[in-house]
N, C-alpha and C. Protein backbone atom coordinates (compact mmCIF):
# COMPACT_ATOMS: atom_id res chain seq x y z
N UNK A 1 125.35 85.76 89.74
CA UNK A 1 126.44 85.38 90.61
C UNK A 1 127.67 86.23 90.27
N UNK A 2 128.52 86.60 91.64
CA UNK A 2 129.67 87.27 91.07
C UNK A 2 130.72 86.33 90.93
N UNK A 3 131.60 86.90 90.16
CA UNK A 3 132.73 86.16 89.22
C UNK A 3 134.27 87.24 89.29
N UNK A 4 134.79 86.31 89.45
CA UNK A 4 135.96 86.93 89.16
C UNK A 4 136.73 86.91 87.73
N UNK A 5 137.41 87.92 87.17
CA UNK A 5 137.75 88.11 85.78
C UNK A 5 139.04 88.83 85.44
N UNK A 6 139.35 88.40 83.78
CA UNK A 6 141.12 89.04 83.31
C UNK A 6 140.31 90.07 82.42
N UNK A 7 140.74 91.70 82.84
CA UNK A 7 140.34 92.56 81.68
C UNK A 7 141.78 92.66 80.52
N UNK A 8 141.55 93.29 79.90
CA UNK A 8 142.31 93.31 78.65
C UNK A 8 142.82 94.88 79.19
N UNK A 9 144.29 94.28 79.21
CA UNK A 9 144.87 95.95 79.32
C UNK A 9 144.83 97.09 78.32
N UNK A 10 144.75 96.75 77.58
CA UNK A 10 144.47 97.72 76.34
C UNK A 10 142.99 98.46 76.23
N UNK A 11 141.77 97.81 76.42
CA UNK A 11 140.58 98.42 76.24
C UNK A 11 139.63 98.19 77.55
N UNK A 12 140.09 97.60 78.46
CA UNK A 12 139.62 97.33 80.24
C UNK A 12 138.19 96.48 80.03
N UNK A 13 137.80 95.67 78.63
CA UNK A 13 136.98 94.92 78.95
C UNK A 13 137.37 93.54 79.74
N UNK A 14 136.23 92.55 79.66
CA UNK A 14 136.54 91.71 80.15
C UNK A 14 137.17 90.52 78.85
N UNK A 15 138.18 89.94 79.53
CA UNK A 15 139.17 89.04 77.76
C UNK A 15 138.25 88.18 77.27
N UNK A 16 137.08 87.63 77.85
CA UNK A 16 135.62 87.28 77.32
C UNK A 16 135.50 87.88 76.37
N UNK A 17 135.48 89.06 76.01
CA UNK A 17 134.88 89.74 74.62
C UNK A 17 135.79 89.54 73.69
N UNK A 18 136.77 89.48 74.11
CA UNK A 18 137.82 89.07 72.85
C UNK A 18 137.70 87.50 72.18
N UNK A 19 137.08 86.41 72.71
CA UNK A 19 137.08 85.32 72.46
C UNK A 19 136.13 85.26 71.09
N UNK A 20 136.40 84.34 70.52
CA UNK A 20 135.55 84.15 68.66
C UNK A 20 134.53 84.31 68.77
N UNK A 21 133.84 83.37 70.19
CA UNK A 21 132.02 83.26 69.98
C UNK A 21 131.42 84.68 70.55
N UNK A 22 132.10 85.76 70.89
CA UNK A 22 131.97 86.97 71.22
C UNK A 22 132.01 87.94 70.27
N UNK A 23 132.84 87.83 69.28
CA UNK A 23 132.64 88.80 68.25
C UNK A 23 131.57 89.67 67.89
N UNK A 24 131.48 90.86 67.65
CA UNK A 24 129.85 91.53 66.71
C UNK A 24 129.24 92.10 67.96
N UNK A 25 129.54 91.29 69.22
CA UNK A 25 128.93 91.68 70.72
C UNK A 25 129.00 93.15 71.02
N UNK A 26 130.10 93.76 70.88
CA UNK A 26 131.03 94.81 70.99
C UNK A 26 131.03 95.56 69.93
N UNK A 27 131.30 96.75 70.40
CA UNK A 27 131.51 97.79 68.75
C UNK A 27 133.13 98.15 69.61
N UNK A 28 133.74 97.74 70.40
CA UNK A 28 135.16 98.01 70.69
C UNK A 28 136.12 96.79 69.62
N UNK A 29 136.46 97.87 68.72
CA UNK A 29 137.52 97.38 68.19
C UNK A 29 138.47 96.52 68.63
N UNK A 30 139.32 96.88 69.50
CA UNK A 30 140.14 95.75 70.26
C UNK A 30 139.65 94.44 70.72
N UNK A 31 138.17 94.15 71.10
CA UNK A 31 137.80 93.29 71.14
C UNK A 31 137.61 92.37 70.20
N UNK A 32 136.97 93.05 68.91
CA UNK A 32 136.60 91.88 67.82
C UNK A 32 138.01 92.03 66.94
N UNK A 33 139.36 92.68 67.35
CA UNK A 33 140.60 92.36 66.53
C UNK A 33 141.19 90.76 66.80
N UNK A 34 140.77 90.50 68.08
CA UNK A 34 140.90 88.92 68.69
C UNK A 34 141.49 88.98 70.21
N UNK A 35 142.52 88.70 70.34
CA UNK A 35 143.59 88.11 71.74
C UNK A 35 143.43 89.49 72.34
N UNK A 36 143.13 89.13 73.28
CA UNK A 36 143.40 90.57 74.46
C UNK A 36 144.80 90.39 75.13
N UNK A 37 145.07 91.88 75.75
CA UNK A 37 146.59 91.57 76.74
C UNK A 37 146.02 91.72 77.95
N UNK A 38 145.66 90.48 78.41
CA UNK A 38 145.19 90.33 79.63
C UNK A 38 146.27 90.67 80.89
N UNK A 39 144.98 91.27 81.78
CA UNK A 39 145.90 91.57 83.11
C UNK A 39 145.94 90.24 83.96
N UNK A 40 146.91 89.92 84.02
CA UNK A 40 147.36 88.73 84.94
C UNK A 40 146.59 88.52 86.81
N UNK A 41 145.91 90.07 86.75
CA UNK A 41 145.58 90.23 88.38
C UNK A 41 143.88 89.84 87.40
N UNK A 42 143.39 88.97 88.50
CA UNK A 42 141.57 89.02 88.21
C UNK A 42 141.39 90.19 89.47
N UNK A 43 140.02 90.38 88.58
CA UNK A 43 138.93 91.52 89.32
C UNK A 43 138.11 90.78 89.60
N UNK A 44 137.63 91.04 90.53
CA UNK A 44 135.55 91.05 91.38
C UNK A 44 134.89 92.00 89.95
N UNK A 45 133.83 90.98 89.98
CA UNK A 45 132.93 91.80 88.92
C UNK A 45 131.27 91.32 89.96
N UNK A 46 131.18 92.35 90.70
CA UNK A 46 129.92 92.16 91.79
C UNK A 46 128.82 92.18 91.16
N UNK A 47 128.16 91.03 91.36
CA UNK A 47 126.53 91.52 90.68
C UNK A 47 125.48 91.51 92.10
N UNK A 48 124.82 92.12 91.86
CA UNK A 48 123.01 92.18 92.59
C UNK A 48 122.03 91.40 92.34
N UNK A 49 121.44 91.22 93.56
CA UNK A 49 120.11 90.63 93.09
C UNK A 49 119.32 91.11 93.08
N UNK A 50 117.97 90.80 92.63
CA UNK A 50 116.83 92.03 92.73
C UNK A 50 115.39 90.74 93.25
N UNK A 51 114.58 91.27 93.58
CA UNK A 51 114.94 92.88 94.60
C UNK A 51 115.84 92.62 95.42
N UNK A 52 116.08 93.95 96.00
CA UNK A 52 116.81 94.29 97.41
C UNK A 52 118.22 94.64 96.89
N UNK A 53 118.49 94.37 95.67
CA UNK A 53 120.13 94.83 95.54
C UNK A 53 121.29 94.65 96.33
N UNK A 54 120.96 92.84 97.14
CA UNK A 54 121.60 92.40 97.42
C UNK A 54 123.21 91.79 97.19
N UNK A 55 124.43 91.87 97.52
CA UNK A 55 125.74 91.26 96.72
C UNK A 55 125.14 89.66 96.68
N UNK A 56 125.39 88.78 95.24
CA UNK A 56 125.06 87.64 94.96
C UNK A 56 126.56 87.03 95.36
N UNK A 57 126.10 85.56 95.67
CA UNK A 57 127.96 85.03 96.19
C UNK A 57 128.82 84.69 94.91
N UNK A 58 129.75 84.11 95.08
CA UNK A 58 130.93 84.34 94.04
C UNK A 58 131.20 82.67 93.53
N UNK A 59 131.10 82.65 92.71
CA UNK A 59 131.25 81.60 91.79
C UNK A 59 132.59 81.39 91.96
N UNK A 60 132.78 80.02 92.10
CA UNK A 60 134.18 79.15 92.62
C UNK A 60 135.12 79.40 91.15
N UNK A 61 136.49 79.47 91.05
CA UNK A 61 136.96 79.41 89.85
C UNK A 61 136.92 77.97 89.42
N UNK A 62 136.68 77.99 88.10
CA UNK A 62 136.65 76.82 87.46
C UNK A 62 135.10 76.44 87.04
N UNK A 63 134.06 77.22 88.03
CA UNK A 63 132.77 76.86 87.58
C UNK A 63 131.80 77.36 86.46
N UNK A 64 130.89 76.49 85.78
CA UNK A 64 130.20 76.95 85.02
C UNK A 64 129.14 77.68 85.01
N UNK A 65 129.01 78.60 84.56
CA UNK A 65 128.28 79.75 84.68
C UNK A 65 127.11 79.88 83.09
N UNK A 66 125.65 80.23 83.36
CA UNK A 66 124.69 80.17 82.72
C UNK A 66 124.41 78.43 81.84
N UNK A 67 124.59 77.57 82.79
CA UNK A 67 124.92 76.32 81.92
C UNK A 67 123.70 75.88 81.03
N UNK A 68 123.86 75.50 79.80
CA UNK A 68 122.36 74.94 79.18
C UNK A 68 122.07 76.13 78.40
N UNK A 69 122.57 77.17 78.22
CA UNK A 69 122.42 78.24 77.52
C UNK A 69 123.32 78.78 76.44
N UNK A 70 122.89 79.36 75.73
CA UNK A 70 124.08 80.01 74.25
C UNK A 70 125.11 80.68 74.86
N UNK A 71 125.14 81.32 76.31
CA UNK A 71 126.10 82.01 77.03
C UNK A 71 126.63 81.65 77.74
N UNK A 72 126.73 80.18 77.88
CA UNK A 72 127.55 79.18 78.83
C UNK A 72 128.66 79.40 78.80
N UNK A 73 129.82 79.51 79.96
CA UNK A 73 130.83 80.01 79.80
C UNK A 73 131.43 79.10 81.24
N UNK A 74 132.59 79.38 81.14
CA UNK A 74 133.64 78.82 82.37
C UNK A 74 134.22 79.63 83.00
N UNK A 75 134.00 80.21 84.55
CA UNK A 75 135.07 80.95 85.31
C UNK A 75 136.62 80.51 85.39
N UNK A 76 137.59 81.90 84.90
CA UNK A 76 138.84 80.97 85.16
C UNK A 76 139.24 80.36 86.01
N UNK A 77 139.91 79.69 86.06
CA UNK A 77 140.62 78.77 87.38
C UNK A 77 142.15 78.70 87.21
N UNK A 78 142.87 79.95 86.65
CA UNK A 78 144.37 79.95 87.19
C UNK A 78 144.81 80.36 88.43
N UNK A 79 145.68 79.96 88.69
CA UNK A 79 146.27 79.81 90.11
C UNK A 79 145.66 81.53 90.44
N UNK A 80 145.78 82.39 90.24
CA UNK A 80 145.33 83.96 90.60
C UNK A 80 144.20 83.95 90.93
N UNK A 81 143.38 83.46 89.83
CA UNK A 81 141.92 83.16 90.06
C UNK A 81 141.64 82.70 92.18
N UNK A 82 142.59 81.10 91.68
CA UNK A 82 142.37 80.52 92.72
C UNK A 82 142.91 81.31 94.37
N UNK A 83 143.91 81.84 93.87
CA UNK A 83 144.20 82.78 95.11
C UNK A 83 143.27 83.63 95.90
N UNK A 84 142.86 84.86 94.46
CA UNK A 84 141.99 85.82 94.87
C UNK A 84 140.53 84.79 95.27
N UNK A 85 139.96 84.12 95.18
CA UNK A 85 138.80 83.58 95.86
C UNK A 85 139.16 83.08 97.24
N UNK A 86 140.00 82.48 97.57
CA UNK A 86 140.48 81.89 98.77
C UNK A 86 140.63 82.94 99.89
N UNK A 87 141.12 84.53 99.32
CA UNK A 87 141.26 85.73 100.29
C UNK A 87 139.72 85.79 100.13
N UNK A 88 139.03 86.18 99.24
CA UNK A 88 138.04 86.97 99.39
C UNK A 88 136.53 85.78 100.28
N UNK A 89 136.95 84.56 99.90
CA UNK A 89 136.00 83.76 101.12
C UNK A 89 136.73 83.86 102.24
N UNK A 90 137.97 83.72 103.16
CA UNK A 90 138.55 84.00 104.23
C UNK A 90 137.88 85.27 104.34
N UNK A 91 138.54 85.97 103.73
CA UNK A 91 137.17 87.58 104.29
C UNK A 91 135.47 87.31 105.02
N UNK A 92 135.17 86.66 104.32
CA UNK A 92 133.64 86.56 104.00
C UNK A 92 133.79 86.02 105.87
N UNK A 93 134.36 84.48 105.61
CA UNK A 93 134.48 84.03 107.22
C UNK A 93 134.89 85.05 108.26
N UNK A 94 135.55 85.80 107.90
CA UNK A 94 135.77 86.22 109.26
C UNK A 94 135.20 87.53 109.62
N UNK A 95 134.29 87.90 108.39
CA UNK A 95 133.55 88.88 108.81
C UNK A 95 132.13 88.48 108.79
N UNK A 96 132.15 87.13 109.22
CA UNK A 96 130.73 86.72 108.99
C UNK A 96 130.62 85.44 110.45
């Protein structure tokens, strides 16, 4: 599923890698130093499906993602978050 996300201005990952249970993940330094300087704008991070390499739809902010698993995680849900999904489903509607 795609997700929207805060990269870290300093090393353009996602501020996910900077978090504790992420550590060792990464050989980027800035990541396992800790706190990222997150960019306040989220990105589209598009994934595919296979086959067909289809765009997968976009996970609501706030939802849980891989649940029941060691990689369970939470999409943000700050107001930006919530913005940029609201344009990018209005898109979807009206080009659909």
């Amino acid at each position: 599923m795609s997700v929207l996300m805060h990269r870290c201005r300093a090393c353009g990952h996602a501020t996910g890698w900077h978090e504790p249970r992420s550590r060792g993940y990464s050989s980027c330094s800035c990541c396992n130093r800790g706190a990222a300087q997150a960019d306040p704008a989220p990105q589209l991070q598009q994934t595919y499906g296979h086959p067909g390499g289809r765009p997968e739809p976009l996970y609501p902010p706030g939802s849980t993602r891989n649940s029941g698993t060691m990689h369970a995680s939470t999409t943000c849900d700050c107001g930006a978050c919530r913005a940029a999904y609201d344009r990018l489903q209005q898109g979807e509607s009206a080009a659909g």
